[in-house]
Protein backbone atom coordinates (compact mmCIF):
# COMPACT_ATOMS: atom_id res chain seq x y z
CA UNK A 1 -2.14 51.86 21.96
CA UNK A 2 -5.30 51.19 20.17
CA UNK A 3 -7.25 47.62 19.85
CA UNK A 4 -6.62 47.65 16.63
CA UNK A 5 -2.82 48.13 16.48
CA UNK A 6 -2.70 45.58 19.66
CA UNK A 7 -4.28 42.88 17.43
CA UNK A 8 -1.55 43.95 14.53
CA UNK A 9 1.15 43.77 16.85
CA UNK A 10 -0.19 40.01 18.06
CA UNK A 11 0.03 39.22 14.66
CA UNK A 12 3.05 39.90 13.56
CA UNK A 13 4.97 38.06 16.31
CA UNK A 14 2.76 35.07 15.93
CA UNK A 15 4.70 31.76 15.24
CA UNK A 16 5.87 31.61 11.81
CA UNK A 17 4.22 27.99 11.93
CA UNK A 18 0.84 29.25 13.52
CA UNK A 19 0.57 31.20 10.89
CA UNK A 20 1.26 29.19 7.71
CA UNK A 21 0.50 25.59 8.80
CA UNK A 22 -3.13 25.86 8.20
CA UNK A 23 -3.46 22.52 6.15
CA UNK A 24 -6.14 22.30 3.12
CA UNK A 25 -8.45 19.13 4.30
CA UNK A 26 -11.91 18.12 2.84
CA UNK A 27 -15.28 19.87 3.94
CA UNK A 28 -16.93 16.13 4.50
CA UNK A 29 -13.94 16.14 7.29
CA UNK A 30 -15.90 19.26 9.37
CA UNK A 31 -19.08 17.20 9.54
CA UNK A 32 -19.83 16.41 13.44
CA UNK A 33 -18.76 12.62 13.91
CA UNK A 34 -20.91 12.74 17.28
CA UNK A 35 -24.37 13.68 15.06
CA UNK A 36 -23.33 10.60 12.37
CA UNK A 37 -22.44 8.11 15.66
CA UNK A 38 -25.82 8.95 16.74
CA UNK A 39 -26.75 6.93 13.77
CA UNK A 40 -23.95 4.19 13.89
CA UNK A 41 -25.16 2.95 17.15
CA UNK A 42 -28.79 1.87 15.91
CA UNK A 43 -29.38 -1.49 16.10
CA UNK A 44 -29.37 -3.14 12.48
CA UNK A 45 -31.18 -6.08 12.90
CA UNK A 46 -30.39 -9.02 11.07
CA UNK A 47 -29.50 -7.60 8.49
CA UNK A 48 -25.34 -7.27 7.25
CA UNK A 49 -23.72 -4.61 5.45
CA UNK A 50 -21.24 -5.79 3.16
CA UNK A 51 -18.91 -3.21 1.24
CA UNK A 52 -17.39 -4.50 -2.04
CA UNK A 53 -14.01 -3.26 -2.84
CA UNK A 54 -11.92 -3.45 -6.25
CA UNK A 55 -9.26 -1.67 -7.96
CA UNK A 56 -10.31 0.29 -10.76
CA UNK A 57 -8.93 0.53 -14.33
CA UNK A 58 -5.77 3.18 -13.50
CA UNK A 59 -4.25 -0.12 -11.48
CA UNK A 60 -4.06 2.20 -8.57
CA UNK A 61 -6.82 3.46 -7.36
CA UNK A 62 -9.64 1.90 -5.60
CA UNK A 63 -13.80 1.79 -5.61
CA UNK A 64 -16.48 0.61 -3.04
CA UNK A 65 -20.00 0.26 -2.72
CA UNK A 66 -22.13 -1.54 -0.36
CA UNK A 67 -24.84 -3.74 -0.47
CA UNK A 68 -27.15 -5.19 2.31
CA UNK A 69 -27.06 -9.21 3.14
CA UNK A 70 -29.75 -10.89 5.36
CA UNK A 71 -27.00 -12.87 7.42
CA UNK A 72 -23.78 -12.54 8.14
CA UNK A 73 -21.28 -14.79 5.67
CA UNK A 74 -18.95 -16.94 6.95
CA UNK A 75 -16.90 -17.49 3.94
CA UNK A 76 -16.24 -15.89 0.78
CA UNK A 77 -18.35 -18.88 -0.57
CA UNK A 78 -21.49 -16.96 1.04
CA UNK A 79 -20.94 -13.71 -0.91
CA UNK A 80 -22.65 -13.36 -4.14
CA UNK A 81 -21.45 -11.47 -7.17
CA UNK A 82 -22.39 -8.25 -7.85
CA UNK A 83 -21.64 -5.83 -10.78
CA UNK A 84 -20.83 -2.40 -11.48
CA UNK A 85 -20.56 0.59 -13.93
CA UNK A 86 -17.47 -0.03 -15.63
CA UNK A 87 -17.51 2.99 -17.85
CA UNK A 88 -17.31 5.03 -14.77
CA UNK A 89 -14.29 3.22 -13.25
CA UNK A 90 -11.99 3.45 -16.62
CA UNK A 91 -12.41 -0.14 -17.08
CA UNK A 92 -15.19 -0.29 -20.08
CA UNK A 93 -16.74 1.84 -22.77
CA UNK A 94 -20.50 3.03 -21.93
CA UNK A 95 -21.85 0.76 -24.67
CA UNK A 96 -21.11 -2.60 -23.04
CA UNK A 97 -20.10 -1.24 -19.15
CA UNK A 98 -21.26 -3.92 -16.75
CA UNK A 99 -18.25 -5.13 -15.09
CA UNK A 100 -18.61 -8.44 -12.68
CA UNK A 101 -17.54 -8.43 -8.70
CA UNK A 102 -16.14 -11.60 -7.73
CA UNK A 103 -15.66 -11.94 -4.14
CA UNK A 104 -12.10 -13.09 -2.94
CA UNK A 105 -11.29 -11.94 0.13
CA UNK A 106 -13.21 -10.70 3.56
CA UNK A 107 -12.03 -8.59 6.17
CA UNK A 108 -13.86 -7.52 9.37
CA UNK A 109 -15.31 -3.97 8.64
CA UNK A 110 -13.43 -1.49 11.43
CA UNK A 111 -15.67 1.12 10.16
CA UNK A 112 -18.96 -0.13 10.97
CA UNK A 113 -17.68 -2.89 12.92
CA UNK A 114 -19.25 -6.26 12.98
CA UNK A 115 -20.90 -8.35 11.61
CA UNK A 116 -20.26 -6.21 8.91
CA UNK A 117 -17.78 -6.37 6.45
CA UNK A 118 -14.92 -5.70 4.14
CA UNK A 119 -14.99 -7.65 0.67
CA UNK A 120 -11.64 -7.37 -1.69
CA UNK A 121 -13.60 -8.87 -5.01
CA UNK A 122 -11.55 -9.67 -8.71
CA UNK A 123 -13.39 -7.71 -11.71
CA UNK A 124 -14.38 -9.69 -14.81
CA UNK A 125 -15.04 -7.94 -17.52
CA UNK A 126 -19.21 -8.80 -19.74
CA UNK A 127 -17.40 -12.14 -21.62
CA UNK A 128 -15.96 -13.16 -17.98
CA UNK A 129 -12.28 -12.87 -18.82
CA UNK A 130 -10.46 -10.72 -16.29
CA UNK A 131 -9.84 -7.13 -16.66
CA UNK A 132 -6.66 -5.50 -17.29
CA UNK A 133 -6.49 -4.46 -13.87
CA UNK A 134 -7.24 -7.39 -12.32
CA UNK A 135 -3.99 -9.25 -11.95
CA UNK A 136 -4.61 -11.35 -9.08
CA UNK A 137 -6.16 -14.15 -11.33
CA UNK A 138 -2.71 -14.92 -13.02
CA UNK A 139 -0.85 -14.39 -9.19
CA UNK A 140 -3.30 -17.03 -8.39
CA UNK A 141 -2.38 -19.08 -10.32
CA UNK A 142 1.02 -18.99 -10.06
CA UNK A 143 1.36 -19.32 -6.18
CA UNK A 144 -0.70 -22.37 -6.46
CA UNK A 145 1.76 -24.40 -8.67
CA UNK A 146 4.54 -23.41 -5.82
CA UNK A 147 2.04 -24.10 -2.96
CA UNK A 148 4.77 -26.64 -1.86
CA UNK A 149 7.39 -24.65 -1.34
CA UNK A 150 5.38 -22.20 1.39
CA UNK A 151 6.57 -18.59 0.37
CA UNK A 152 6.43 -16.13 2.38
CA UNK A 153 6.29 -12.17 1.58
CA UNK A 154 5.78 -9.52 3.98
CA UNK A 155 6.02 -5.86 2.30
CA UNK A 156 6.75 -2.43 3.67
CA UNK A 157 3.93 -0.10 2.13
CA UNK A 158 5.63 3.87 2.20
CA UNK A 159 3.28 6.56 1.87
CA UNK A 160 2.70 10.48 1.96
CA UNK A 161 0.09 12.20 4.09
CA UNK A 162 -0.55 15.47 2.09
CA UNK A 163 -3.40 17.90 2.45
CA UNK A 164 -6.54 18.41 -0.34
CA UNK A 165 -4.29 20.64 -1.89
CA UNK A 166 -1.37 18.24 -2.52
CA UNK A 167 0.96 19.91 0.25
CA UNK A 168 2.59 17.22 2.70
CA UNK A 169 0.87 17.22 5.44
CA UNK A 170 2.52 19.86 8.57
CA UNK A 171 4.93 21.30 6.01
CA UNK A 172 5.15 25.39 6.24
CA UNK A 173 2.95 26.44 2.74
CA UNK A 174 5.34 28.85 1.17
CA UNK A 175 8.88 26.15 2.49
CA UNK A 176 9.82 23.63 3.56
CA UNK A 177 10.54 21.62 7.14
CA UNK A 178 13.97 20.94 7.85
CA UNK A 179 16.78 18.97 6.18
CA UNK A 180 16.06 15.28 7.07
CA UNK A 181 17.94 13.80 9.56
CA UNK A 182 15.05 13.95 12.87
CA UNK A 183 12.28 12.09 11.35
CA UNK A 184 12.70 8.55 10.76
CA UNK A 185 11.17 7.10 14.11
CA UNK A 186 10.88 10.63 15.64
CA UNK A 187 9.05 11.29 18.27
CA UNK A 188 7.91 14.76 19.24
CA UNK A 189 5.23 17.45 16.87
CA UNK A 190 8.04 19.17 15.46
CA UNK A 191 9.31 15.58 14.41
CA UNK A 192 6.48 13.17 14.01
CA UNK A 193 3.66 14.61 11.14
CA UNK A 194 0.01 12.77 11.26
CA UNK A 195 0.37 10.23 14.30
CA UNK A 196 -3.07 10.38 15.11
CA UNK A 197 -3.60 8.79 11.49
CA UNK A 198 -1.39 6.30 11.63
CA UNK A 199 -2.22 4.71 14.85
CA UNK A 200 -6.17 4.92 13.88
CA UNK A 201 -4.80 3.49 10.74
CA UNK A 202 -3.16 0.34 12.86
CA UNK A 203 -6.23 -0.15 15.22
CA UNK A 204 -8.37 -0.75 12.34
CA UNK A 205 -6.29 -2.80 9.85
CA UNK A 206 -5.93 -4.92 13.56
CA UNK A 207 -9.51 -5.39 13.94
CA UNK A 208 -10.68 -6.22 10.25
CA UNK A 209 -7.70 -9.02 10.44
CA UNK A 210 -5.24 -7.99 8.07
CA UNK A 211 -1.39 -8.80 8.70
CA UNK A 212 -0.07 -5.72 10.20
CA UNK A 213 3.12 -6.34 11.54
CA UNK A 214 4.47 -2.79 12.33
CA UNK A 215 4.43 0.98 11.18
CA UNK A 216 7.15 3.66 11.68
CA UNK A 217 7.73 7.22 10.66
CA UNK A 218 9.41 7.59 7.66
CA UNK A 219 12.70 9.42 6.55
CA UNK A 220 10.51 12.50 4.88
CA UNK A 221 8.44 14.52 7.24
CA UNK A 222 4.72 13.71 6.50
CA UNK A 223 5.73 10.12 5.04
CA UNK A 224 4.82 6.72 6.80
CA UNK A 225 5.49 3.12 6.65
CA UNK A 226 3.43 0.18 7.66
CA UNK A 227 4.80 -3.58 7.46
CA UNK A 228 2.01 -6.27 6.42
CA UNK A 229 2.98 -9.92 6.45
CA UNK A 230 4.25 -12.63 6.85
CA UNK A 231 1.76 -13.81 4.04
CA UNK A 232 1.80 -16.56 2.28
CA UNK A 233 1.13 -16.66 -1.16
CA UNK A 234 -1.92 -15.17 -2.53
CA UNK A 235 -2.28 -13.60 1.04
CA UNK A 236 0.17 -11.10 0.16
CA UNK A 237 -1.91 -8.96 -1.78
CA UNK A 238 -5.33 -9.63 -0.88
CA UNK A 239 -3.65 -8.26 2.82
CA UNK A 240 -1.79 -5.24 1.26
CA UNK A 241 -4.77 -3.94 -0.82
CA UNK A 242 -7.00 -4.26 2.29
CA UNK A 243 -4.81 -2.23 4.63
CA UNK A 244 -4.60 0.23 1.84
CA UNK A 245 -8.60 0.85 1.32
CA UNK A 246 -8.63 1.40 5.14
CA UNK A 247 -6.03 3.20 4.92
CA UNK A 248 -8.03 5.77 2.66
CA UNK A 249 -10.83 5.64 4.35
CA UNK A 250 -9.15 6.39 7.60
CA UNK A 251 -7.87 9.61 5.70
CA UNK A 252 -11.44 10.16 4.45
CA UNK A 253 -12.47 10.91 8.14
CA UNK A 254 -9.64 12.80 9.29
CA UNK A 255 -9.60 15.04 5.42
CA UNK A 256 -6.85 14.83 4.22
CA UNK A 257 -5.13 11.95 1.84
CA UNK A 258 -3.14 9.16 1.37
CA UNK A 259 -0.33 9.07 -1.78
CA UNK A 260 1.44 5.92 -2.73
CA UNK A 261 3.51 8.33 -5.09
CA UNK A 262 7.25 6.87 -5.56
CA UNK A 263 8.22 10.54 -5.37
CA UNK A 264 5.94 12.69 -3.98
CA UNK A 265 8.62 15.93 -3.64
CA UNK A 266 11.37 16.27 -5.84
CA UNK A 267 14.89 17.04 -4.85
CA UNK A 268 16.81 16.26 -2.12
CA UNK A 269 13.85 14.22 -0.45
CA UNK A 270 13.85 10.37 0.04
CA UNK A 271 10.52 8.76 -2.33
CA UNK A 272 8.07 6.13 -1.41
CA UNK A 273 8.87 2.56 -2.16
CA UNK A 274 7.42 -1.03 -0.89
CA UNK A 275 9.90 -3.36 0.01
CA UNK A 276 9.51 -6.64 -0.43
CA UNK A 277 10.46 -9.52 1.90
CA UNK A 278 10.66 -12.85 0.47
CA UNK A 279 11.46 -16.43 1.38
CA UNK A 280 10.72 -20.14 1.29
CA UNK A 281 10.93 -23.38 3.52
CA UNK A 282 13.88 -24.03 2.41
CA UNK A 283 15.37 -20.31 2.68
CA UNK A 284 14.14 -20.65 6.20
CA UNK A 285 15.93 -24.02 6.79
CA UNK A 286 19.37 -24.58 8.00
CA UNK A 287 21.93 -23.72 4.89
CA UNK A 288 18.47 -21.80 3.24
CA UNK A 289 21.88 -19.12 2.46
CA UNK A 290 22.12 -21.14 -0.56
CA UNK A 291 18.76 -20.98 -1.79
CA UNK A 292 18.68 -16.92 -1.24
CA UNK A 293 21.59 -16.53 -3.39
CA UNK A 294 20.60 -18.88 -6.32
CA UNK A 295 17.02 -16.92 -6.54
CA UNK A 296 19.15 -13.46 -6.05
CA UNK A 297 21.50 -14.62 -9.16
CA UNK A 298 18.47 -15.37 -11.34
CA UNK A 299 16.71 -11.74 -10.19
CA UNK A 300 20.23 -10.32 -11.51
CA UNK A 301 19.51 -11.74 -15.06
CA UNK A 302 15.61 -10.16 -15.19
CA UNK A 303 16.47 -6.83 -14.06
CA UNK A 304 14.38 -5.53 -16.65
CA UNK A 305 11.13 -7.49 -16.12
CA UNK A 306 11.06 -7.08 -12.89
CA UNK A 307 11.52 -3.41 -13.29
CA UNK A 308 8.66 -3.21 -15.43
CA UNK A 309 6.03 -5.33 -13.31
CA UNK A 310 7.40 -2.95 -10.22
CA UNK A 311 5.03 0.24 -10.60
CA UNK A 312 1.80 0.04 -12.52
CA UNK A 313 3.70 2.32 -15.38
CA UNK A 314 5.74 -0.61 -16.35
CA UNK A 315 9.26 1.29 -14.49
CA UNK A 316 8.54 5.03 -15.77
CA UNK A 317 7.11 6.18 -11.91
CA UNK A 318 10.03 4.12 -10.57
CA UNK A 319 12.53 5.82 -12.44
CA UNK A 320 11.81 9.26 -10.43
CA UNK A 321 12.11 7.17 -7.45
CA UNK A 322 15.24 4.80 -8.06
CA UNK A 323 18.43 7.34 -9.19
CA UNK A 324 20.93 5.45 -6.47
CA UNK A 325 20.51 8.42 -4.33
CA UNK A 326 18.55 8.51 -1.00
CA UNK A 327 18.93 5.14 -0.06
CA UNK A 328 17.85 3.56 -3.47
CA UNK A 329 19.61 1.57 -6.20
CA UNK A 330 20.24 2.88 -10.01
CA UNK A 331 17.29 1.54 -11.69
CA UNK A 332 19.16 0.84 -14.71
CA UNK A 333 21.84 -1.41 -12.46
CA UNK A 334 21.21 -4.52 -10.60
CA UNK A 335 22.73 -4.91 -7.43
CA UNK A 336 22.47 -6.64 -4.33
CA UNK A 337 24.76 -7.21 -0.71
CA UNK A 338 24.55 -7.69 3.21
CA UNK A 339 23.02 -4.78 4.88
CA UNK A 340 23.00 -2.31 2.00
CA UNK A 341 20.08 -0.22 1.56
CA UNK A 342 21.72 1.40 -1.84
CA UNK A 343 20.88 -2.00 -3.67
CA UNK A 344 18.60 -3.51 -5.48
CA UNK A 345 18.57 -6.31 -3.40
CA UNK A 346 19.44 -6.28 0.29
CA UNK A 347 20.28 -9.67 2.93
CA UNK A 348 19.82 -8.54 5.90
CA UNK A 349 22.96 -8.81 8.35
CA UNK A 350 21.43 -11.55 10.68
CA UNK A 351 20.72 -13.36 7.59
CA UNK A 352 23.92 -13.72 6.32
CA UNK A 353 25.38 -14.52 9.92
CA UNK A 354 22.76 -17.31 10.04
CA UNK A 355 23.08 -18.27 6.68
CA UNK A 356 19.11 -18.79 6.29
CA UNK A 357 16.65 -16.34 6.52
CA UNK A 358 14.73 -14.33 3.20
CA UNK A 359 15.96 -11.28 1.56
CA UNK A 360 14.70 -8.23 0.65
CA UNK A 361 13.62 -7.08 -2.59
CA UNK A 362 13.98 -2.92 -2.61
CA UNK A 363 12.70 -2.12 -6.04
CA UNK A 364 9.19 -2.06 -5.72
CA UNK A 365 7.49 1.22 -6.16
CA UNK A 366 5.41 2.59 -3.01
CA UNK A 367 2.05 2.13 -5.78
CA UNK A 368 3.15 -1.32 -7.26
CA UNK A 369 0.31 -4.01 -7.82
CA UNK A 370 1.37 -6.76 -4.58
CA UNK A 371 -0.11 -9.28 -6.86
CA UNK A 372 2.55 -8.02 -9.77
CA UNK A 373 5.39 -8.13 -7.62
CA UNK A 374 4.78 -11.22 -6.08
CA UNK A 375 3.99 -13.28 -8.95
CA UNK A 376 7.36 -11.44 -10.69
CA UNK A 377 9.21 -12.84 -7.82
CA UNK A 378 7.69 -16.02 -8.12
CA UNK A 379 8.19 -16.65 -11.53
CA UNK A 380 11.79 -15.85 -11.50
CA UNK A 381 12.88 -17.58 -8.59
CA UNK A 382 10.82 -20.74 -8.05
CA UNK A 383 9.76 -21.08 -11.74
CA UNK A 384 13.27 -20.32 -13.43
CA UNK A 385 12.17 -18.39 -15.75
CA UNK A 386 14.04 -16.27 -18.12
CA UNK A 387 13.83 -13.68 -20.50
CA UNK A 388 11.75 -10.48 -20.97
CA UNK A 389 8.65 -12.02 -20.87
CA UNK A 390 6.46 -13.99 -18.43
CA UNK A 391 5.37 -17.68 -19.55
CA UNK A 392 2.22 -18.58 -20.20
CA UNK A 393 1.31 -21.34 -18.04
């Protein structure tokens, strides 16, 4: 037998896997991360790198740049305001495009580690009224006029790992894996897609400080969870959108990328949600059973609202996600019960054994605005109010 037809033959009985797993992932991703540490571990001085991070004008994605400090802050008090190129982020036109940074939250920076760090700033727009993204102003707000009553949220961030090329990540290029059934919590490579991201992922949302609280493998091959919280109040989302830009970044080094898509495959595939957990002191109390179902019935009667302020497309990316099928409620139907992950609204079983507790809120879309959801929730259940529309306070 020649070489030749000897390295034909090798071919051809190859793993079917070998031979079509060969995932798309950025070029920046082949760069030697020994030649950049080299640089990394040169002393900086006094000097502080602080990287400013905001969400841009599509209410999803996000933007960072980085500035140098001669000290490290201690508070967000410290940080000064910055400004950026609004034009370029879809949040201004190019005749008036200087957009404000207003620093509101700082995280330890797991990237290049301290004293450096992570800055989640509000955008204002040249007359200093908030942009159209920026929704944390009005959540704000809000969660200070209920400050008393101590809510907590923690939610349940879903994602997709997919290659450069939009394929999930360790899915066969010209199939699919299959059926579900072995993934949720598997264990195992034929089971478990993109570990190594996931606990790189936790290690660094652990040492900037933000409120992880758990991750597990989700029902989809290639598809994740991670649990931030319990947060209270504001918290919520500052948290949520900081374990999110690391969670990009983290993907940045490693090539490939991150979706928050409520429905990333069609067809018989579960999608990506973010469910919210929710209480107050006196849900948490002895009798708080009471509470949960008086906020539940007034969620019942703003269905629609809440559907709307659930995905930054006011319902339309939810409504690929939320067909009552693959473990999700009809998203034209409220609905809520003990233990049932087909609702809209779920108690969990040691809840309503306890009769205190929070309850969970399944409708939010995997790319929802935290500060939208949890100022929805807020509104409806602490504030009372009613209707299709929010009240201006």
């Amino acid at each position: 037998m020649s070489i030749l037809n000897s390295y034909l033959l090798t071919f051809l009985y190859l793993p079917r896997c070998f031979i079509t797993n060969k995932m798309a992932t950025s070029s920046s991703a082949e760069l030697s991360k020994a030649v950049k540490q080299q640089y990394m571990d040169l002393p900086q001085g006094d000097k502080v790198q602080i990287m400013y991070v905001w969400i841009d004008g599509t209410g999803e994605g996000l933007r960072c740049k980085t500035r140098t400090l001669d000290s490290e802050p201690k508070s967000i008090e410290e940080l000064p305001e910055w400004n950026f190129d609004g034009s370029s982020t879809y949040q201004s036109e190019g005749s008036n495009s200087d957009m404000y940074l207003i620093p509101s939250a700082m995280f330890r920076d797991p990237f290049r580690k301290d004293p450096n760090k992570l800055v989640l700033c509000e955008v204002l727009k040249y007359n200093r009224k908030p942009a159209e993204t920026n929704l944390r102003l009005t959540c704000k707000k809000v969660m200070d006029m209920v400050e008393n009553q101590v809510p907590w949220f923690g939610m349940e961030q879903e994602y997709t790992i997919l290659g450069t090329d939009g394929h999930p990540f360790g899915w066969p290029n010209n199939g699919f894996p299959g059926p579900q059934g072995p993934y949720y919590c598997g264990v195992g490579s034929d089971k478990a897609y993109g570990r190594d991201i996931v606990e790189a992922h936790y290690r660094a949302c652990l040492y900037a400080g933000v409120m992880i609280c758990g991750t597990n493998a989700e029902v989809m091959p290639a598809q994740w969870e991670f649990q931030v919280g319990p947060c209270e109040g504001i918290s919520m989302g500052d948290h949520l959108w900081a374990a999110r830009f690391i969670l990009h970044r983290v993907c940045e080094d490693f090539g490939v990328v991150a979706s928050f898509d409520p429905k990333p495959i069609p067809g018989n595939w579960n999608g990506a949600g973010c469910h919210t957990n929710f209480s107050t002191k006196e849900m948490r109390e002895e009798g708080g059973l009471k509470a949960i179902e008086e906020s539940i019935e007034r969620l019942g009667k703003r269905h629609s609202y809440h559907i709307r302020a659930y995905d930054p497309k006011g319902g339309l990316d939810n409504a690929r996600r939320l067909t009552g099928h693959h473990e999700t409620s009809n998203i034209h139907e409220f609905s809520a019960g003990v233990a049932n992950r087909g609702a809209s609204i779920r108690i969990p079983r040691t809840v309503g054994q306890e009769k205190k507790g929070y309850f969970e809120d399944r409708r939010p879309s995997a790319n929802c605005d935290p500060y939208a959801v949890t100022e929805a929730i807020i509104r409806t259940c602490l504030l009372s109010e009613e209707g299709d529309e929010p009240v201006d306070y």
